[in-house]
Protein backbone atom coordinates (compact mmCIF):
# COMPACT_ATOMS: atom_id res chain seq x y z
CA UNK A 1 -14.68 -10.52 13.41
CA UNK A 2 -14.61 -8.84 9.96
CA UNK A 3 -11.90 -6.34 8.80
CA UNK A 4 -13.68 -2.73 8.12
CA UNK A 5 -10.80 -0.58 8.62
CA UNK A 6 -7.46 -0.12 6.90
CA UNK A 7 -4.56 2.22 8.23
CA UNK A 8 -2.10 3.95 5.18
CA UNK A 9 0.83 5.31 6.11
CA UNK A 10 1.12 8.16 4.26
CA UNK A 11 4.18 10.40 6.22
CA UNK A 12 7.06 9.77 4.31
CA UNK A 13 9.55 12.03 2.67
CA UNK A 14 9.75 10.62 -0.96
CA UNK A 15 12.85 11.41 -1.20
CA UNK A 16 13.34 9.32 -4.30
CA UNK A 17 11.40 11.23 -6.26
CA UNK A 18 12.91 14.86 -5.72
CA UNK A 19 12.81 17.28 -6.60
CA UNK A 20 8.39 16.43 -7.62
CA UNK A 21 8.12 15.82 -3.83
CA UNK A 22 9.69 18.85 -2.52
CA UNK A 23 6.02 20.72 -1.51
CA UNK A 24 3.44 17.72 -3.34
CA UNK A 25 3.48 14.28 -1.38
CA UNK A 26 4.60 11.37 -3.42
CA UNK A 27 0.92 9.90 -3.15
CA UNK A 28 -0.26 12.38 -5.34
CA UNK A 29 2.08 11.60 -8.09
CA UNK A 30 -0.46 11.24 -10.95
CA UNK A 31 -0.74 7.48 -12.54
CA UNK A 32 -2.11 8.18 -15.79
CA UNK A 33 -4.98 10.39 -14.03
CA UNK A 34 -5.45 9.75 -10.81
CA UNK A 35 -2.84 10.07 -7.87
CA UNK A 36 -1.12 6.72 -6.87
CA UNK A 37 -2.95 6.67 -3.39
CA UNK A 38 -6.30 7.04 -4.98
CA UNK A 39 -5.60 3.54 -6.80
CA UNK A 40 -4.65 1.84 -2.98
CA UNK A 41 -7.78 3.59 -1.59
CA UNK A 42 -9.95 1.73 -4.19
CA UNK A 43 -8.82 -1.41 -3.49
CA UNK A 44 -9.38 -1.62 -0.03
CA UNK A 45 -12.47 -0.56 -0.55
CA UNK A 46 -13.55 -2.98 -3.19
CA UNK A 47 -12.12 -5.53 -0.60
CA UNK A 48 -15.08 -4.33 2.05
CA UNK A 49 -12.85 -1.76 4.09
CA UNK A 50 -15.55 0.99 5.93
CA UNK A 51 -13.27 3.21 7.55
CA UNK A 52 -9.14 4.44 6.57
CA UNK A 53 -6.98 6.17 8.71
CA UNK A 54 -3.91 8.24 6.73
CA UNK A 55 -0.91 8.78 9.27
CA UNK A 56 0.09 11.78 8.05
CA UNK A 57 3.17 14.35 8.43
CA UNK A 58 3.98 17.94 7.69
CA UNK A 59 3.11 18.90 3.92
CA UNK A 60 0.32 15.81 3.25
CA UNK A 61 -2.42 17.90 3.47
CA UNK A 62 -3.13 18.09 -0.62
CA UNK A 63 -4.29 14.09 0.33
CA UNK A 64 -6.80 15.50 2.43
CA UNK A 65 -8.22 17.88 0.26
CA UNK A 66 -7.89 15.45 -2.70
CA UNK A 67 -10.56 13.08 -0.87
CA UNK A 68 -12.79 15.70 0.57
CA UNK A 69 -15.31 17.52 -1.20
CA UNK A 70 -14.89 20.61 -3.75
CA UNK A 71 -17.91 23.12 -3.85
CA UNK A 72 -16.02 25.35 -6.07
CA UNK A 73 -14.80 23.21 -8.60
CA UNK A 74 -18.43 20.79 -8.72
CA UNK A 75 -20.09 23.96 -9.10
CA UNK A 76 -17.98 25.04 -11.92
CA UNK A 77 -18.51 21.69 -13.56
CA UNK A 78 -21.66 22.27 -12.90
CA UNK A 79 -22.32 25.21 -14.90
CA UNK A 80 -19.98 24.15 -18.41
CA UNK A 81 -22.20 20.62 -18.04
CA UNK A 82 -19.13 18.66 -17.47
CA UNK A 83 -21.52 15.72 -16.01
CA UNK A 84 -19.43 12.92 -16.02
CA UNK A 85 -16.55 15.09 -14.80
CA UNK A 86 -18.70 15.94 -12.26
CA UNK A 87 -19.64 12.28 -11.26
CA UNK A 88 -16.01 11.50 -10.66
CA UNK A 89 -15.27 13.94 -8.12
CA UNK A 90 -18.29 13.43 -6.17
CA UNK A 91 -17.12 9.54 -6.75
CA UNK A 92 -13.78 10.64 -4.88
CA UNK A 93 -15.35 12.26 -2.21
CA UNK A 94 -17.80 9.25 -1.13
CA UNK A 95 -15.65 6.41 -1.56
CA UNK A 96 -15.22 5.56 2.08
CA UNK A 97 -15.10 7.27 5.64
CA UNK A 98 -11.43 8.55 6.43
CA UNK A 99 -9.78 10.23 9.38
CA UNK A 100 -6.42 11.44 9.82
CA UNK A 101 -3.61 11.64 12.28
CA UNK A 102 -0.05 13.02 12.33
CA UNK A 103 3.10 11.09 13.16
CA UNK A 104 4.80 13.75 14.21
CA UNK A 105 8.49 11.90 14.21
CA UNK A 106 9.48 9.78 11.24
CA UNK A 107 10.90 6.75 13.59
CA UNK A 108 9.67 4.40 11.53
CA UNK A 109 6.60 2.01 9.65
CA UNK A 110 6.10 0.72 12.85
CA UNK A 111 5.18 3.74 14.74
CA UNK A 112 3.26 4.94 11.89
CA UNK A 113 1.12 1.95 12.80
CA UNK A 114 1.06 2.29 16.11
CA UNK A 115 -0.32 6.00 15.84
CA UNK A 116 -3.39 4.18 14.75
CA UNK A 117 -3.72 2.42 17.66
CA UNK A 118 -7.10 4.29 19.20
CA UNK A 119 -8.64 4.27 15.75
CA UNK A 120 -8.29 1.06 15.36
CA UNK A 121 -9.07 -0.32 19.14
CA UNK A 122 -9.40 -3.98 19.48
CA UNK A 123 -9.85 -4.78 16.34
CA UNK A 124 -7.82 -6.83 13.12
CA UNK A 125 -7.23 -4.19 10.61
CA UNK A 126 -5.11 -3.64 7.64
CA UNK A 127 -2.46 -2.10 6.52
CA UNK A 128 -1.89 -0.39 2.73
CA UNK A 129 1.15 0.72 1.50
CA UNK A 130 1.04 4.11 -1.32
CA UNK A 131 4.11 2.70 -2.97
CA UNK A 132 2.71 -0.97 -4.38
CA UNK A 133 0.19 -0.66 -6.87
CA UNK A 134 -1.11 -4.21 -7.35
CA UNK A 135 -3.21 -4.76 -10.73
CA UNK A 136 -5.35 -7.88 -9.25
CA UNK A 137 -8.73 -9.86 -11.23
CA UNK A 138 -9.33 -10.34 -7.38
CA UNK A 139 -7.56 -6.92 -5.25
CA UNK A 140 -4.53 -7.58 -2.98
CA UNK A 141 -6.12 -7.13 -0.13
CA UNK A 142 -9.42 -9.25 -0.33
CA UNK A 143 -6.62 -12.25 -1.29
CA UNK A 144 -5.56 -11.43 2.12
CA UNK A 145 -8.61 -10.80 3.88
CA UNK A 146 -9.84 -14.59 2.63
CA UNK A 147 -6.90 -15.70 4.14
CA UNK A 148 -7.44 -14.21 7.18
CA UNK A 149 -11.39 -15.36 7.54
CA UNK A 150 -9.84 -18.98 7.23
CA UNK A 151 -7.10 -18.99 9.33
CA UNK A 152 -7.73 -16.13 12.27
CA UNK A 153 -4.31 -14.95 12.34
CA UNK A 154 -2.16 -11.91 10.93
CA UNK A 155 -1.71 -12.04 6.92
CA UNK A 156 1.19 -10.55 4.94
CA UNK A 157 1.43 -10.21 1.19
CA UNK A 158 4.69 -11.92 -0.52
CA UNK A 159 5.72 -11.65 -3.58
CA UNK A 160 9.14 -13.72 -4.75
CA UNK A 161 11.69 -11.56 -5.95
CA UNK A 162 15.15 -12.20 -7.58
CA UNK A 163 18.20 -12.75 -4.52
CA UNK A 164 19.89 -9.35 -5.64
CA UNK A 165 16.89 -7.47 -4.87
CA UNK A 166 15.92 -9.12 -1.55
CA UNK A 167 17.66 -6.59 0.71
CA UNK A 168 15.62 -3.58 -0.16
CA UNK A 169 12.26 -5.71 1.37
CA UNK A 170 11.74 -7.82 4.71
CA UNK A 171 11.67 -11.18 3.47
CA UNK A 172 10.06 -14.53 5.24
CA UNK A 173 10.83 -18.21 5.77
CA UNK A 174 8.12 -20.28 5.59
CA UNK A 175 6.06 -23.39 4.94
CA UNK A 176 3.22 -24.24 2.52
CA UNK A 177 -0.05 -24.95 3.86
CA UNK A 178 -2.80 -24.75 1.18
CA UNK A 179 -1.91 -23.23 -2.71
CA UNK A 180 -1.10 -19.47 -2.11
CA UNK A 181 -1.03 -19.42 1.73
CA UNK A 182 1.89 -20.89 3.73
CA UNK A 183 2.76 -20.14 7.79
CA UNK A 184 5.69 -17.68 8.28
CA UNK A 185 8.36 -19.44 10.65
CA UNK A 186 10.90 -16.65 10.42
CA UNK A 187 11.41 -12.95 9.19
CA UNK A 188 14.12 -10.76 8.66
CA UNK A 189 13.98 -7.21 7.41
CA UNK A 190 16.28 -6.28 4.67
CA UNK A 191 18.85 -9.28 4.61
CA UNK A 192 21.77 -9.56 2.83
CA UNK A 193 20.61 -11.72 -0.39
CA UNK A 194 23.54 -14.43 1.38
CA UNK A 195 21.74 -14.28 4.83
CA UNK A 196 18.58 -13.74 3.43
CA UNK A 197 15.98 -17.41 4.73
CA UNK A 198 13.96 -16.97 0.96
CA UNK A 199 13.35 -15.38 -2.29
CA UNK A 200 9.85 -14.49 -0.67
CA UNK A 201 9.63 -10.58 0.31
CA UNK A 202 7.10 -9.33 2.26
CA UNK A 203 4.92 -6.47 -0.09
CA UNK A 204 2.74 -3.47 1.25
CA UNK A 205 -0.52 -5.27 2.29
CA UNK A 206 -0.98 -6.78 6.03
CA UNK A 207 -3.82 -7.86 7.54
CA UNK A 208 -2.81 -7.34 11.44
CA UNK A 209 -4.44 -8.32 14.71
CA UNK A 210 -4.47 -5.96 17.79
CA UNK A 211 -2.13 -7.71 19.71
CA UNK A 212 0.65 -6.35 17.65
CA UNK A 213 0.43 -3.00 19.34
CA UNK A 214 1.91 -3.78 22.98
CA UNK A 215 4.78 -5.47 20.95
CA UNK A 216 5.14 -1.86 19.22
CA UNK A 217 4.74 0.40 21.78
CA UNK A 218 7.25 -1.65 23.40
CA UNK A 219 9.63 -2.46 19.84
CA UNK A 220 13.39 -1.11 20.44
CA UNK A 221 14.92 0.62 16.81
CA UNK A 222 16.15 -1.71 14.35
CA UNK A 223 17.63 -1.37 10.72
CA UNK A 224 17.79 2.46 9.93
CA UNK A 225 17.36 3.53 13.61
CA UNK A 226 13.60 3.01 12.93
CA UNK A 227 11.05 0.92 14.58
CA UNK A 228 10.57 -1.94 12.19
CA UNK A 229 7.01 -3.36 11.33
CA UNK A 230 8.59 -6.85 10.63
CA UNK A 231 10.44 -6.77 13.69
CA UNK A 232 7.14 -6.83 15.83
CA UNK A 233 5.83 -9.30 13.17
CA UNK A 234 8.10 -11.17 13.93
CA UNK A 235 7.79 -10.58 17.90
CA UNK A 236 4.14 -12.16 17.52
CA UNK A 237 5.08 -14.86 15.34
CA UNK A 238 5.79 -16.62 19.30
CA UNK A 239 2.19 -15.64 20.77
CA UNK A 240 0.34 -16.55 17.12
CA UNK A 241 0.37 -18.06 13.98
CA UNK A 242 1.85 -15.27 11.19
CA UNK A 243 0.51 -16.47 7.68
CA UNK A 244 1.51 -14.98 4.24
CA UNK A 245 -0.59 -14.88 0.85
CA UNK A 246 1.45 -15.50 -2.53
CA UNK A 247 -0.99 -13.04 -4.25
CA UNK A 248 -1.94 -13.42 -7.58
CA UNK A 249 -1.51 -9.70 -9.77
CA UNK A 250 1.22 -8.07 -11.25
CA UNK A 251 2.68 -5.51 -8.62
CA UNK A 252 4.20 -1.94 -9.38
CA UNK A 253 7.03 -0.70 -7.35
CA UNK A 254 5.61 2.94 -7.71
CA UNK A 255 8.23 4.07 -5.09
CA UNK A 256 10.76 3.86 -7.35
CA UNK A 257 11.00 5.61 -10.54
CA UNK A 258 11.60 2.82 -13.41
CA UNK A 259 8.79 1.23 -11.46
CA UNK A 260 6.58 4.74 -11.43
CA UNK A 261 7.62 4.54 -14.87
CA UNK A 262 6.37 0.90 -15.51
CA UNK A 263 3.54 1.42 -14.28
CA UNK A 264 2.14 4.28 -16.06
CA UNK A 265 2.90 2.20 -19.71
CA UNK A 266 1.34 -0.77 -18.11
CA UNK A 267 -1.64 0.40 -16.94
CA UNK A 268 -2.02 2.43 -19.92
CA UNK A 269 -1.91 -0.27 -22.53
CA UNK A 270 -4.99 -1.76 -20.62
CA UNK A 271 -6.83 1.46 -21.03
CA UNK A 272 -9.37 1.73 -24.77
CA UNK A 273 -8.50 4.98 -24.90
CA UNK A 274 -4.79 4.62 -25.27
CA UNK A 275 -4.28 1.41 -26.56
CA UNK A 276 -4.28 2.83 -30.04
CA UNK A 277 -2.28 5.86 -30.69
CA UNK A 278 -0.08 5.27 -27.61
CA UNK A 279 1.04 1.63 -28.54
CA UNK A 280 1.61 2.83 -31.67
CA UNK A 281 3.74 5.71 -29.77
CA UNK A 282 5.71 2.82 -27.95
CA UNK A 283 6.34 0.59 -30.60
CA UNK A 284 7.18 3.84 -33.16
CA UNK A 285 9.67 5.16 -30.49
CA UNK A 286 11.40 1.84 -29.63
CA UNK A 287 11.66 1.14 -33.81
CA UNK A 288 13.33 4.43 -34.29
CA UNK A 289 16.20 3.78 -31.30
């Protein structure tokens, strides 16, 4: 069975980024020009993903309105001629089919996927995380979904990441199969870099199977009182073979502002249009500290 929908959860707080994302959501934090969930949008769609489902919460509805369509503003582009303007928002608005739902309590990335559980009905699906921006030849997610078409079986990104920072991510043990893929024998969420099992953390792409949502709805609180995606993960790692994809890209920890930060520069520099006067910017300012 193919993998046409994707679930984002979108209901967090941001609280790193106050005061920005004291009435705008964090997702809508502009990258250069467009909002960082925009970017996470388009790659599951150039990865073949029909259908997303944003698990919302209270003060998220700007997302909503930023995908939908905007007769005032297309007709006043419109009228002034702005054509190509004009092509980009209509862009926006047909990029793929998306529903909504509210998690009402924050308990956790775990319930957020389990809200998603009658959207997504017997199906595999994905899941997208707003904080990772992954600049990819080949997007994050397709890596994954490749995986998955060989192998039949849940998919997580991993990235390796230095010991200190290990205990801000859930992190896996596992063996190497074939290249980039290897089978997941253990996970822990947020270790201690001395109890952590690897350097490999697990990043915000998963391609899941429905069988993971009994093992939510039944999933007891873990680290931060909150229902822990990894801890079901690892729940079905004793019913099914758990895989993870070494993805090839460079990945932006957007949720964090030296990454946000990053980012922008990064991304940037690859852009014609700024890869002029801006470098020039960059190197001017650096020469003069």
């Amino acid at each position: 069975m193919q993998v046409k929908k994707a679930v984002f959860p979108v209901a967090g707080l941001g609280t790193r980024f106050l005061p920005a994302t004291k009435a705008s959501p964090k997702e809508m934090l502009p990258l250069i020009d467009k909002p960082l969930v925009q970017y996470v949008v388009e790659e599951a769609v150039a990865a073949g993903i029909e259908q997303i489902l944003f698990v919302t919460g209270r003060n998220k509805r700007s997302i909503e309105d930023h995908f939908d369509i905007s007769f005032e503003l297309e007709s006043i582009l419109a009228d002034k001629g702005k054509n190509n303007e004009l092509s980009l928002m209509r862009e926006i608005a047909d990029l793929v089919d998306i529903f909504y739902t509210r998690q009402k309590q924050a308990l956790g990335l775990g319930h957020a996927v389990l809200c998603a559980r009658d959207f997504v009905g017997n199906e595999p699906f994905a899941v997208l995380l707003g904080d990772d921006i992954i600049d990819a030849e080949t997007p994050c997610l397709k890596q994954l979904l490749d995986v998955y078409r060989k192998y039949r079986g849940t998919v997580l990104a991993m990235e390796k990441v230095p010991m200190a920072n290990i205990s801000s991510y859930g992190c896996v043990q596992a063996n190497q199969i074939y290249k980039q893929v290897f089978e997941v024998t253990d996970l822990v969420e947020k270790p201690r870099p001395e109890e952590a099992p690897s350097d490999m953390a697990i990043i915000g792409r998963y391609v899941l199977t429905p069988e993971i949502f009994p093992i939510l709805e039944r999933q007891q609180p873990g680290k931060g009182g909150e229902i822990q995606l990894t801890d079901a993960i690892l729940q079905l790692s004793k019913d099914e073979a758990i895989y993870g994809c070494l993805f090839e890209g460079k990945r932006h920890d957007c949720g964090d502002k030296m990454g946000f930060l990053k980012a922008t520069v990064s991304l940037a520099l690859k852009r014609e249009e700024f890869n002029g006067e801006f470098r020039r910017f960059l190197l001017e300012t650096v020469g003069s500290s």
